[in-house]
Protein backbone atom coordinates (compact mmCIF):
# COMPACT_ATOMS: atom_id res chain seq x y z
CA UNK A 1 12.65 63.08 -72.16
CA UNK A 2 10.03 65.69 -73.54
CA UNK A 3 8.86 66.33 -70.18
CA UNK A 4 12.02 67.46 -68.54
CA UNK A 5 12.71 71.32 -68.62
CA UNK A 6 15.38 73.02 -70.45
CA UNK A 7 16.93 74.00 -66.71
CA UNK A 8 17.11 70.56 -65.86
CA UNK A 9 18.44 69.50 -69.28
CA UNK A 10 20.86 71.78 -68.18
CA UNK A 11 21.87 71.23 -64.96
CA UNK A 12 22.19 67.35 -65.80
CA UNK A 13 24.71 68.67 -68.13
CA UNK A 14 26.56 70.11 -66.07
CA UNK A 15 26.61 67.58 -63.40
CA UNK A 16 27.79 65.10 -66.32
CA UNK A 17 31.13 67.17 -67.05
CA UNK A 18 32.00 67.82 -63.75
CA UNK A 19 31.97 64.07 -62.83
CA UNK A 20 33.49 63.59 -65.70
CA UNK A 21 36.43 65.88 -64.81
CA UNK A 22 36.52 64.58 -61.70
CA UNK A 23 37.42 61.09 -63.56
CA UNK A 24 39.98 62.44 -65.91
CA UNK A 25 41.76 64.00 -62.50
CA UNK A 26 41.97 60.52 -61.13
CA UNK A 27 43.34 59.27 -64.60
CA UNK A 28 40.02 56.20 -64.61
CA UNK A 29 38.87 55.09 -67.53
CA UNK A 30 34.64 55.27 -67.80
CA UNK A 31 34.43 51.77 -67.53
CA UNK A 32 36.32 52.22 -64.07
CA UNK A 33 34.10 54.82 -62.30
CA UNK A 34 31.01 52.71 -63.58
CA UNK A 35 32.40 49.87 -62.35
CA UNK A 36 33.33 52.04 -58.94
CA UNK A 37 29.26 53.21 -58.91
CA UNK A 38 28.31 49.70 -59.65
CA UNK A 39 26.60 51.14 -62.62
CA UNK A 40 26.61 49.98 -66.55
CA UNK A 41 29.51 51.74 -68.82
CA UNK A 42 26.54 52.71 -70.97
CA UNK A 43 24.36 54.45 -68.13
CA UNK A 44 27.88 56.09 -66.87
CA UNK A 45 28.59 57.59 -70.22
CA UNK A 46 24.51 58.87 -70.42
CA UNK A 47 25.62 60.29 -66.96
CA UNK A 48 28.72 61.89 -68.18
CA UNK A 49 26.54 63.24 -71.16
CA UNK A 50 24.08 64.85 -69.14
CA UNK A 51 21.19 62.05 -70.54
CA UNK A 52 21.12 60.63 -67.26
CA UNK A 53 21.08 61.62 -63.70
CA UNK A 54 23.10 60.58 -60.78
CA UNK A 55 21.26 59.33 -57.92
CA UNK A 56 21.66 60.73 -54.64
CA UNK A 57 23.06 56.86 -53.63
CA UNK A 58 25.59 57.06 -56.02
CA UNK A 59 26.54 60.58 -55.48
CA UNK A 60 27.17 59.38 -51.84
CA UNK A 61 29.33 56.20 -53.88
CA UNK A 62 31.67 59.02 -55.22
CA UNK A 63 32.09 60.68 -51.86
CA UNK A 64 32.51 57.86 -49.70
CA UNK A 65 35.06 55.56 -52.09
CA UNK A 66 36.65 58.27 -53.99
CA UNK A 67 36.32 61.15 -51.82
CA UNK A 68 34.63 63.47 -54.67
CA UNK A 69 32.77 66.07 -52.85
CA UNK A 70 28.98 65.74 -53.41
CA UNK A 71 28.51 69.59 -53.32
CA UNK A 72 31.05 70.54 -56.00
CA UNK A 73 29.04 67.70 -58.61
CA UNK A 74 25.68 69.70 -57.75
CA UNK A 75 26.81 72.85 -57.75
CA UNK A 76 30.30 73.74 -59.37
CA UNK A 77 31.21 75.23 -56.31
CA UNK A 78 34.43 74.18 -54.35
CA UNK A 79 34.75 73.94 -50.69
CA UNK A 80 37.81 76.26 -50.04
CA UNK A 81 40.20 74.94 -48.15
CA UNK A 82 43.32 76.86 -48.28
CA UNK A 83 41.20 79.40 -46.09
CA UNK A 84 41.74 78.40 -43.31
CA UNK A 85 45.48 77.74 -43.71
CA UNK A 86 45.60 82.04 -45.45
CA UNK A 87 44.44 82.66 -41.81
CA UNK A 88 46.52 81.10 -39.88
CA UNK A 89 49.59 82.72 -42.04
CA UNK A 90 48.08 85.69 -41.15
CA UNK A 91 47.72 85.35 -37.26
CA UNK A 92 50.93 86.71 -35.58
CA UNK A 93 53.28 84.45 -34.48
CA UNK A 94 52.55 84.86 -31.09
CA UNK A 95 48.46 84.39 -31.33
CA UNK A 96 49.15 81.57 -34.08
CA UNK A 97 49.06 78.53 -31.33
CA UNK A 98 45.72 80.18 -29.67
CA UNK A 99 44.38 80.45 -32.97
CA UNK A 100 44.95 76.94 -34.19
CA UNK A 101 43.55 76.03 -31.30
CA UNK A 102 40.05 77.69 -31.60
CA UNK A 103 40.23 76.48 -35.16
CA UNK A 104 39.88 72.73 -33.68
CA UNK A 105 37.58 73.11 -30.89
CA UNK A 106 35.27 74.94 -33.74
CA UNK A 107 35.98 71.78 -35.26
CA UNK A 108 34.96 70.05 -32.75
CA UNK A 109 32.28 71.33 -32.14
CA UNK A 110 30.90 71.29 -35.67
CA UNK A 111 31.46 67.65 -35.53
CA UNK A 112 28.89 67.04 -32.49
């Protein structure tokens, strides 16, 4: 498309490899994460290539069937979750129960 800047040529681009590492860690084919999206192989592979965009629907597709995380496809960046886990190693012994404890009523709470 002539009209579409070089930044979003770009960013398409990127989107396009990440999904498509995201499909080579679940070993599917393209014609099985189209089929998953309930999208053409050919408009999957334009995605993949960075031609195409993802909708917001589908992103939501990827999250909800195949647990892909929505943020990481827009972004590149991870949600880190062995955070949590390096903090609780790091709570004495003694304070670790507490601790695990405020961790889920943060939880909780987050959830609300």
């Amino acid at each position: 498309d002539i009209h579409m800047s070089a930044r979003n040529k770009e960013l398409l681009c990127l989107m396009g490899e990440r999904i498509k590492r995201c499909r080579l860690e679940l070993n599917m084919t393209q014609e099985q994460f189209s089929e998953v999206l309930g999208l053409s192989l050919t408009y999957y592979g334009q995605i993949e290539r960075g031609v195409s965009s993802i909708s917001i629907e589908k992103l939501q597709v990827l999250y909800e069937k195949l647990n892909i995380d929505p943020t990481y496809i827009i972004t590149g960046v991870e949600k880190d979750t062995t955070y949590i886990s390096t903090l609780i190693n790091k709570c004495p012994q003694h304070k670790r129960y507490d601790f695990e404890q405020l961790i889920k009523y943060a939880c909780l709470l987050a959830e609300d």
